[in-house]
C-alpha atoms as a PDB file:
ATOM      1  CA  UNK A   1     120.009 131.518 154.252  1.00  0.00           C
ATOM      2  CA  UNK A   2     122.765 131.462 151.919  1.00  0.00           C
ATOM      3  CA  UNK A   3     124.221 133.321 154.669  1.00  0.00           C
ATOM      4  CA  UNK A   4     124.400 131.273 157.183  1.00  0.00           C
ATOM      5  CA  UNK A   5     125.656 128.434 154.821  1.00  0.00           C
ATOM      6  CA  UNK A   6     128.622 130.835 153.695  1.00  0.00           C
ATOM      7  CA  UNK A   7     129.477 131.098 157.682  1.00  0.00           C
ATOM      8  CA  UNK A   8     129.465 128.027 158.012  1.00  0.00           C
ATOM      9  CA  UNK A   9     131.681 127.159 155.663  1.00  0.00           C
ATOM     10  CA  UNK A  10     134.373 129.702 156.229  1.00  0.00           C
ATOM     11  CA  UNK A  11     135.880 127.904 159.278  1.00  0.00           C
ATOM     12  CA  UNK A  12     137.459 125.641 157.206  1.00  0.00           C
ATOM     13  CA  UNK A  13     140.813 127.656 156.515  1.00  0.00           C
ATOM     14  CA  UNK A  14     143.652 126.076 158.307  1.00  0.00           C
ATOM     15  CA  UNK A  15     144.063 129.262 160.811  1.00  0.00           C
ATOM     16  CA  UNK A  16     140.423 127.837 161.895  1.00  0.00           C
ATOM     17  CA  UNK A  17     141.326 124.878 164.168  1.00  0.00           C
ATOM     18  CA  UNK A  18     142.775 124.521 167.228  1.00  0.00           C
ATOM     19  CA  UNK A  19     145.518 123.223 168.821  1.00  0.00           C
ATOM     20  CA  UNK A  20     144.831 119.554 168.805  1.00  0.00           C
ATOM     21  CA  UNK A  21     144.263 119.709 165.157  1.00  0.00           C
ATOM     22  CA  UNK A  22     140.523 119.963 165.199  1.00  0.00           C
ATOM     23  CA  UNK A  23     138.011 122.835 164.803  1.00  0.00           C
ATOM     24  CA  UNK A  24     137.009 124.219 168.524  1.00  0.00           C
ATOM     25  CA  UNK A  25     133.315 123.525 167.295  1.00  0.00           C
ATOM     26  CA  UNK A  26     131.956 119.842 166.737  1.00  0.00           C
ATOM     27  CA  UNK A  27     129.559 120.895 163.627  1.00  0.00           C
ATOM     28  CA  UNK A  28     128.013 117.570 163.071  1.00  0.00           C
ATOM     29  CA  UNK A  29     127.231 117.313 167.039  1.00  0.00           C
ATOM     30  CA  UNK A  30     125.995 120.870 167.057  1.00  0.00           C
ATOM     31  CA  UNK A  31     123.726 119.810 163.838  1.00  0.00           C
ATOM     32  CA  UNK A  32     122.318 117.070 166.214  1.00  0.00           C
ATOM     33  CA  UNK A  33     121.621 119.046 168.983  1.00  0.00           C
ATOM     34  CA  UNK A  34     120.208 121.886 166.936  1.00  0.00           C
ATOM     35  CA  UNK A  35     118.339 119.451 164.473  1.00  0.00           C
ATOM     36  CA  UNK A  36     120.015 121.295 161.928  1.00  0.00           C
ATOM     37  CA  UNK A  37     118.425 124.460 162.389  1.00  0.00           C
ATOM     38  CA  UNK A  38     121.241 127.290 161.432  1.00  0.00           C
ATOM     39  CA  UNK A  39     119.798 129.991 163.311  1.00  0.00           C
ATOM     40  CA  UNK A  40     119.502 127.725 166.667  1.00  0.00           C
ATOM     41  CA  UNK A  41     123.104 126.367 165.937  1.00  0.00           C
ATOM     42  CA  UNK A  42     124.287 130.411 165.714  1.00  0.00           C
ATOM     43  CA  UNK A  43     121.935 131.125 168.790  1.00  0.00           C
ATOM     44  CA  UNK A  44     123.086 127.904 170.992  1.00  0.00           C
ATOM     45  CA  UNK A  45     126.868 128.996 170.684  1.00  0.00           C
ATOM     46  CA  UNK A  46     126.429 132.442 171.282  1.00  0.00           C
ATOM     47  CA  UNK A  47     125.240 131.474 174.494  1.00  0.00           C
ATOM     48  CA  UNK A  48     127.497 128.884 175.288  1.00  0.00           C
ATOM     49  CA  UNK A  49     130.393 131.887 174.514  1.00  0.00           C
ATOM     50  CA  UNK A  50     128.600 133.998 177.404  1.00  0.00           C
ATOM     51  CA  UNK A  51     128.597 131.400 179.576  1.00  0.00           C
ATOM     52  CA  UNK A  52     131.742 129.843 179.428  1.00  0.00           C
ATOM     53  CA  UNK A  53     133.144 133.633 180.068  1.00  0.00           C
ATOM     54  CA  UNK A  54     130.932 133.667 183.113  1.00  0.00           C
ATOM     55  CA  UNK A  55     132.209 130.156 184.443  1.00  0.00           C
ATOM     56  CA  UNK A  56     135.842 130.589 183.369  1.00  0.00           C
ATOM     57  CA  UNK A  57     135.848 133.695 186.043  1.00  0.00           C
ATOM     58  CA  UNK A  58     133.954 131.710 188.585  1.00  0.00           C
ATOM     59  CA  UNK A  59     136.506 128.725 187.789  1.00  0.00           C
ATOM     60  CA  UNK A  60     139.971 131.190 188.201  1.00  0.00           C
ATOM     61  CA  UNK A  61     138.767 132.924 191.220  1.00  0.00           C
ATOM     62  CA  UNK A  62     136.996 130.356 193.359  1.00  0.00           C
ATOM     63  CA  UNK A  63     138.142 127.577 195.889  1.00  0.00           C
ATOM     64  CA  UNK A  64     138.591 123.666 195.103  1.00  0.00           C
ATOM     65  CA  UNK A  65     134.958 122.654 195.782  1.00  0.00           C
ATOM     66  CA  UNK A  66     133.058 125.414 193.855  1.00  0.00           C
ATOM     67  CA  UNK A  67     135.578 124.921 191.019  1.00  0.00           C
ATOM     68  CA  UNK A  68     134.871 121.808 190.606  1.00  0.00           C
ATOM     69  CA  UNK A  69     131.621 122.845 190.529  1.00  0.00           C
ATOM     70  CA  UNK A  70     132.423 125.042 187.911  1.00  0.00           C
ATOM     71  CA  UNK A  71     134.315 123.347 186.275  1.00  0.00           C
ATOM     72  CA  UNK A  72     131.674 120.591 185.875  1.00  0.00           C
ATOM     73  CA  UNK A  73     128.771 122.841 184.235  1.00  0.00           C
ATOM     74  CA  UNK A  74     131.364 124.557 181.938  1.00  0.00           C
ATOM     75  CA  UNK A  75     132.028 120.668 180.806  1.00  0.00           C
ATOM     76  CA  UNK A  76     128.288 119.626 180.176  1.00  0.00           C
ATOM     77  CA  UNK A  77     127.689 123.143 178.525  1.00  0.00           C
ATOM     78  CA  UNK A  78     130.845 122.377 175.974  1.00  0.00           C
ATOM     79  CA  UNK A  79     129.700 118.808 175.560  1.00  0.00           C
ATOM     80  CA  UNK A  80     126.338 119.835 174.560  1.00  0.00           C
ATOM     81  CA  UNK A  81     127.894 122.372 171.707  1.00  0.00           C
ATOM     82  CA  UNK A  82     130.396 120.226 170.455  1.00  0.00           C
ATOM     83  CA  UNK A  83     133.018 122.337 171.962  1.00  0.00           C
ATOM     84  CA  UNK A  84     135.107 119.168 172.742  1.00  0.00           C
ATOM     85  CA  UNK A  85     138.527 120.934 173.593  1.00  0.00           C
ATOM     86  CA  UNK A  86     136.801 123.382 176.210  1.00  0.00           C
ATOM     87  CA  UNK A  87     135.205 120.087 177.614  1.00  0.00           C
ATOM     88  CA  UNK A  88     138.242 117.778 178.146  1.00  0.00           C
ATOM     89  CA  UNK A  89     140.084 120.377 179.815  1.00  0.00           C
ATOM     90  CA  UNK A  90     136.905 121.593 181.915  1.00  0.00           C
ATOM     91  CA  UNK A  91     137.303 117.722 182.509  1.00  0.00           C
ATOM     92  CA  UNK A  92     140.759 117.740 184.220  1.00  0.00           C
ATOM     93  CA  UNK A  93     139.611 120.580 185.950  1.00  0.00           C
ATOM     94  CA  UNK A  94     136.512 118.953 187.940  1.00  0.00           C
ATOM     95  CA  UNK A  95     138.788 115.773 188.169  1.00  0.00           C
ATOM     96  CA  UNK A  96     141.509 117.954 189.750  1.00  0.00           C
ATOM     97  CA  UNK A  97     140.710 121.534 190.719  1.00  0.00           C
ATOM     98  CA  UNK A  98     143.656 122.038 192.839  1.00  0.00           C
ATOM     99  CA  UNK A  99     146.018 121.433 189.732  1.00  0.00           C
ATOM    100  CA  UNK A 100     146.098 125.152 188.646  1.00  0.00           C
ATOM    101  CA  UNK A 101     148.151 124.124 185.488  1.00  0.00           C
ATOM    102  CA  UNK A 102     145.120 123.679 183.669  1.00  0.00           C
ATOM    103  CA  UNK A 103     143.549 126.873 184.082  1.00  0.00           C
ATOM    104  CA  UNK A 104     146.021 128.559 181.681  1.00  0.00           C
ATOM    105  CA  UNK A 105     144.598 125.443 179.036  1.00  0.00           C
ATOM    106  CA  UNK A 106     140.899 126.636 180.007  1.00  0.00           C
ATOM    107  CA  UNK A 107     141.643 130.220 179.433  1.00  0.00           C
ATOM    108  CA  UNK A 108     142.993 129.599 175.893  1.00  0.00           C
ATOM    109  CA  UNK A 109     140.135 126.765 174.757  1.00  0.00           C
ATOM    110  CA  UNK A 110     137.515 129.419 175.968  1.00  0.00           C
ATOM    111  CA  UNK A 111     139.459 131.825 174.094  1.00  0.00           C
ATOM    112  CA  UNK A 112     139.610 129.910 170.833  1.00  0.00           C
ATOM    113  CA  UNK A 113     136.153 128.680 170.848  1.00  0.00           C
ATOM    114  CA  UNK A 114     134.924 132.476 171.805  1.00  0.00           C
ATOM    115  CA  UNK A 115     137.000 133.594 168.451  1.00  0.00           C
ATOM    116  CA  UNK A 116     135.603 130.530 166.427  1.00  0.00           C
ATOM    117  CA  UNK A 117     131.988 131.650 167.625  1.00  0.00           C
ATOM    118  CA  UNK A 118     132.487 135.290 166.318  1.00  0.00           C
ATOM    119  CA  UNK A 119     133.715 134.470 163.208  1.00  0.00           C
ATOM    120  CA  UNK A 120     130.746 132.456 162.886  1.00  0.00           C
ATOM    121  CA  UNK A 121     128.773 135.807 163.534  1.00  0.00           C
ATOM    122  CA  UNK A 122     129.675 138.334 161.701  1.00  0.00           C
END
């Protein structure tokens, strides 16, 4: 258990957060979801990092309708993590998939929150 605690606390070094200044992972709203269960929290965001691979793809190589699609699950997935970043721009992307200037944003939240996650892991 101590573990867990220890990798939880190690995201706190300033190379740990993201570009707007905050860490790519809402803790306390992942502690909500998970009901504070550690092993669920570590469980939850390994699949969320799967999936948002999965959907980034499906968001970079589809059309304007099924991105938006897309676009729109990879948002509810982040919101339910705490992955805010990854949402808002997932957000701009179901509000405008024909704007491809976001997809270079998506790439690099996924990225960062994908990084975040493995740190958590190891």
């Amino acid at each position: 258990m101590a573990a867990l605690r220890i990798a939880f606390e190690a995201p706190d070094s300033p190379g740990n957060s993201s570009v707007s200044g905050r860490k790519p992972i809402d803790f306390a709203h992942l502690a909500v979801q998970t009901m504070g269960d550690k092993a669920l929290e570590i469980e939850v965001l390994q699949l969320f990092a799967r999936q948002a691979r999965q959907v980034l793809k499906e968001i970079v190589e589809s059309e304007d309708i099924v991105r938006a699609q897309a676009a729109h699950r990879l948002k509810g997935a982040a919101l339910a993590v705490g992955a805010v970043d990854v949402a808002s721009v997932a957000g701009d992307i179901e509000q405008r998939p024909s704007d491809a200037s976001h997809l270079e944003k998506l790439s690099a939240a996924v990225l960062e929150a994908e990084l975040f996650i493995l740190k958590l892991c190891r």
